[in-house]
N, C-alpha and C. Protein backbone atom coordinates (compact mmCIF):
# COMPACT_ATOMS: atom_id res chain seq x y z
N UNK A 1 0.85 -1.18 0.00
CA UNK A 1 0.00 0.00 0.00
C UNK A 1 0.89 1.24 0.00
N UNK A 2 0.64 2.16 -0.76
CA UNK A 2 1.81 3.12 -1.23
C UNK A 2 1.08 4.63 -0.45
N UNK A 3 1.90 5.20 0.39
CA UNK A 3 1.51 5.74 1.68
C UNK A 3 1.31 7.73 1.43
N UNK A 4 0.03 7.97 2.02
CA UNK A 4 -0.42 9.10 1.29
C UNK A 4 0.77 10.39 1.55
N UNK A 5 0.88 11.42 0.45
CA UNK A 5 1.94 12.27 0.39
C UNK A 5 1.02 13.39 1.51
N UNK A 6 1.41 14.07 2.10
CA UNK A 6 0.31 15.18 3.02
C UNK A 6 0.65 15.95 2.29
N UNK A 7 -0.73 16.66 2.01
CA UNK A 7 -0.50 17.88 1.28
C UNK A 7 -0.09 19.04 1.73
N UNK A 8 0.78 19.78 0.63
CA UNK A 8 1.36 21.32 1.35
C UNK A 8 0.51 22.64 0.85
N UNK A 9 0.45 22.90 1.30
CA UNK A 9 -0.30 24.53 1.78
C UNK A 9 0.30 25.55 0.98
N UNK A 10 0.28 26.28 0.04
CA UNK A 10 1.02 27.04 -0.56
C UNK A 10 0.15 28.46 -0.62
N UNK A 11 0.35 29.71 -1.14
CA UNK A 11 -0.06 30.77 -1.05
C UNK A 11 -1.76 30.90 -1.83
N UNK A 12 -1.29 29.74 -2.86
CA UNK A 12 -2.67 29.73 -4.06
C UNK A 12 -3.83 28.73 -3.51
N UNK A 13 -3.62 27.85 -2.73
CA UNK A 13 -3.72 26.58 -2.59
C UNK A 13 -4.74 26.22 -1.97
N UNK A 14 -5.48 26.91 -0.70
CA UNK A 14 -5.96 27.22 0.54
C UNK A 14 -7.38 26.21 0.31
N UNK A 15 -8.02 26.60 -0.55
CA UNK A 15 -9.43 25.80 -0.67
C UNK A 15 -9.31 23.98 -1.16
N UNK A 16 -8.34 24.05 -2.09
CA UNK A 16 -8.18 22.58 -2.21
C UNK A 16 -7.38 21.85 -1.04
N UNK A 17 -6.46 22.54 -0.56
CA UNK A 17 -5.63 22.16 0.58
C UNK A 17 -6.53 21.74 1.65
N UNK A 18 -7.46 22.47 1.62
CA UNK A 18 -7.93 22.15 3.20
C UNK A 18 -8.87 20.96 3.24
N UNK A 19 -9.50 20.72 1.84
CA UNK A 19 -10.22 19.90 1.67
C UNK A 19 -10.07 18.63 1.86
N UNK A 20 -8.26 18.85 1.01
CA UNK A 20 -7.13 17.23 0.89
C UNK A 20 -6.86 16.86 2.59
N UNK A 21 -6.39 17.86 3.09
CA UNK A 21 -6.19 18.14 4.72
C UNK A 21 -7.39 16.92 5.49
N UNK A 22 -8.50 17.44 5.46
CA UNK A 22 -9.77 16.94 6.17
C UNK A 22 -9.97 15.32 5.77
N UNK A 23 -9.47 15.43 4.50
CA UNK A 23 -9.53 14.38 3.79
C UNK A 23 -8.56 12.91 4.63
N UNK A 24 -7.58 13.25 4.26
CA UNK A 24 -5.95 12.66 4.78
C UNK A 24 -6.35 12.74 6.54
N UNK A 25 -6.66 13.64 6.95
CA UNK A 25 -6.93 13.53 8.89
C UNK A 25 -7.76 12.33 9.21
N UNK A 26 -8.64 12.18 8.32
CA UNK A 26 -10.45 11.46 8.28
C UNK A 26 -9.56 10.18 8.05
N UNK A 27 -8.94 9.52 6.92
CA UNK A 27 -8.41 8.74 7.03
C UNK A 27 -8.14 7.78 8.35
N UNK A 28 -6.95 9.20 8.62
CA UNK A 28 -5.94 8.28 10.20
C UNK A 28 -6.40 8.65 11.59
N UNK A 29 -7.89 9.00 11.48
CA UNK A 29 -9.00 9.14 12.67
C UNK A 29 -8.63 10.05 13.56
N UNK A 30 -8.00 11.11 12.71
CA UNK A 30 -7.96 12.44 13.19
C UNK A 30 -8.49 13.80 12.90
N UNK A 31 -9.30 13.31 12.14
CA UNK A 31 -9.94 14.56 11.83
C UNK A 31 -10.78 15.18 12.97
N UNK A 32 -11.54 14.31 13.93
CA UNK A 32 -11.83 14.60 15.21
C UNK A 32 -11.52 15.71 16.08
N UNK A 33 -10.13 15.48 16.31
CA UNK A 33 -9.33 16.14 17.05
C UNK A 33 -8.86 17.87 16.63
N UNK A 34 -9.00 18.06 15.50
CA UNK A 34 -9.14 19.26 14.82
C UNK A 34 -10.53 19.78 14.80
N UNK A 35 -11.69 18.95 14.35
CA UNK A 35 -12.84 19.69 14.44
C UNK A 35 -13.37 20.08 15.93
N UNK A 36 -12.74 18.93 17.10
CA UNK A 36 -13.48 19.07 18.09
C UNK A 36 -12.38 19.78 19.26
N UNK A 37 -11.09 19.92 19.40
CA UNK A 37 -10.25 20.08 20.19
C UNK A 37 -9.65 19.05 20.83
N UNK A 38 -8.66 19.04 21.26
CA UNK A 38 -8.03 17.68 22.36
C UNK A 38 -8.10 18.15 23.96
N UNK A 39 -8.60 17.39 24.55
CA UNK A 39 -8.10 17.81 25.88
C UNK A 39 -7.74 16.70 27.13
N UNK A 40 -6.32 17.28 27.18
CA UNK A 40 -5.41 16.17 27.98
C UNK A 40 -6.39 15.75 28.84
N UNK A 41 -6.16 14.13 29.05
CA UNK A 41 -6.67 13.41 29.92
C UNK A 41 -6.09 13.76 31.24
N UNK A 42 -6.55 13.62 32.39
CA UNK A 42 -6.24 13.98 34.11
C UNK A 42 -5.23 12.81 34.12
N UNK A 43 -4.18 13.09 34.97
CA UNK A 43 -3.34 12.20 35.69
C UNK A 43 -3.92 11.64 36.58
N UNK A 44 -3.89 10.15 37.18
CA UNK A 44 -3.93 9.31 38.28
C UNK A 44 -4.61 10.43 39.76
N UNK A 45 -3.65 11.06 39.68
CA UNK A 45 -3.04 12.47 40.85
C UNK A 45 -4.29 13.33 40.57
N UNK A 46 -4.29 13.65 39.65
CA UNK A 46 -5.11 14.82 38.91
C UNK A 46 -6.69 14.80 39.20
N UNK A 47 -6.62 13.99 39.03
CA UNK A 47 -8.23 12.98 38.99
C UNK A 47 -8.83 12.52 40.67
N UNK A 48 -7.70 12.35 41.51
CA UNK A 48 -7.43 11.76 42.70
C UNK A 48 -8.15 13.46 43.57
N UNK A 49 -6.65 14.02 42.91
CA UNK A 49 -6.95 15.56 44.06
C UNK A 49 -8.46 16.20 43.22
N UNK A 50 -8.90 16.67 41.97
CA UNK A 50 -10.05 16.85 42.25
C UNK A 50 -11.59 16.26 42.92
N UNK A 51 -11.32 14.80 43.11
CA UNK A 51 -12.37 13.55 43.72
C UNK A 51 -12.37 14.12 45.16
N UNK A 52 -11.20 14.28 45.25
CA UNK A 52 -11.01 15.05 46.95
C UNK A 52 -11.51 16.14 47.25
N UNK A 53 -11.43 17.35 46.47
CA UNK A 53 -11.80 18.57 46.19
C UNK A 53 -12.99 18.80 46.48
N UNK A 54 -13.75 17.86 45.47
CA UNK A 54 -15.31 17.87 45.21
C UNK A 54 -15.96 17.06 46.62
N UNK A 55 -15.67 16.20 47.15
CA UNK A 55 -15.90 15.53 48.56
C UNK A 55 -15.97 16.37 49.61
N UNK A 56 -15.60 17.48 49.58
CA UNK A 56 -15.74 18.32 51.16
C UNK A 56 -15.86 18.95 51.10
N UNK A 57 -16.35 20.17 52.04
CA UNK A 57 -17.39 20.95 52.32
C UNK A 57 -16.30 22.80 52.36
N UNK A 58 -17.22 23.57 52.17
CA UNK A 58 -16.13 24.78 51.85
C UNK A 58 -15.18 25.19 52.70
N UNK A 59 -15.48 24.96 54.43
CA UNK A 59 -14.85 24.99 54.93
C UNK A 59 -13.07 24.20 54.90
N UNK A 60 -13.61 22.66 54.42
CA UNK A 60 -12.87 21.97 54.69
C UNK A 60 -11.94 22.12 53.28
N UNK A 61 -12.42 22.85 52.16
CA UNK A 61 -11.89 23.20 50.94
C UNK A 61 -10.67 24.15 51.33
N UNK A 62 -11.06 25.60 52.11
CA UNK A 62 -9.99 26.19 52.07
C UNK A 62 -9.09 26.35 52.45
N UNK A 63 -9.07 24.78 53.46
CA UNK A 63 -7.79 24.33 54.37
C UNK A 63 -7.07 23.95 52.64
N UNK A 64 -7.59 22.80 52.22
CA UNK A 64 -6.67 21.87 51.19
C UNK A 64 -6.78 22.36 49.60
N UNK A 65 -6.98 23.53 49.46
CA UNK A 65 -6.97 24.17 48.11
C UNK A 65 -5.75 24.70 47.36
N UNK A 66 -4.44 24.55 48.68
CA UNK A 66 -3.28 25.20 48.12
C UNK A 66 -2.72 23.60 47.95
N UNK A 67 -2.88 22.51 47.75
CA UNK A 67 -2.31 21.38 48.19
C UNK A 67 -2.44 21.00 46.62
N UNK A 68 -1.38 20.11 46.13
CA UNK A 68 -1.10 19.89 44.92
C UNK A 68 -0.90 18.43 44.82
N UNK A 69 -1.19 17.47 45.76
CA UNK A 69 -1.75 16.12 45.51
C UNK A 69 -2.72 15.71 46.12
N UNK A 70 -3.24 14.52 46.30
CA UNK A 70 -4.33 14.44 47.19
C UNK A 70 -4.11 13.86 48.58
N UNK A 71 -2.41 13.66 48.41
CA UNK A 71 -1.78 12.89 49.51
C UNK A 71 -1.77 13.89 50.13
N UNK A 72 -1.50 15.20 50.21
CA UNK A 72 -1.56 16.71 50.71
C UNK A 72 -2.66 16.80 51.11
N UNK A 73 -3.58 16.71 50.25
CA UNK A 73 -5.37 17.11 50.78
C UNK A 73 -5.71 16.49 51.75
């Protein structure tokens, strides 16, 4: 299977380019990620200290709000 060239973008180019673009992304199941945005998945940690966050009460928030794991919180 002889492997697609990506197309380049040149000054004249813009309407067919973008088309080939959408085209070639759609392919390798990325076109997604351009139409819709990416957004990094939470770390282990990340995910951990907001679960914590959201669990307690405001008081008990503005003790552990400067805390940057949940081993901290």
């Amino acid at each position: 299977m002889e492997a697609m060239p990506i197309p380049k973008l040149t000054k004249e180019n813009y309407g067919n380019w973008s088309i080939q673009m959408k085209t070639f992304l759609a392919a390798k199941d990325l076109w997604e990620i351009v139409r819709d945005g990416y957004e990094q998945p939470e770390s282990d940690e990340e995910a951990a200290l907001t679960t914590t966050e959201r669990g307690v009460d405001e008081s008990k928030f503005e003790k552990i709000s400067g805390t940057k794991t949940s081993k901290q919180a």
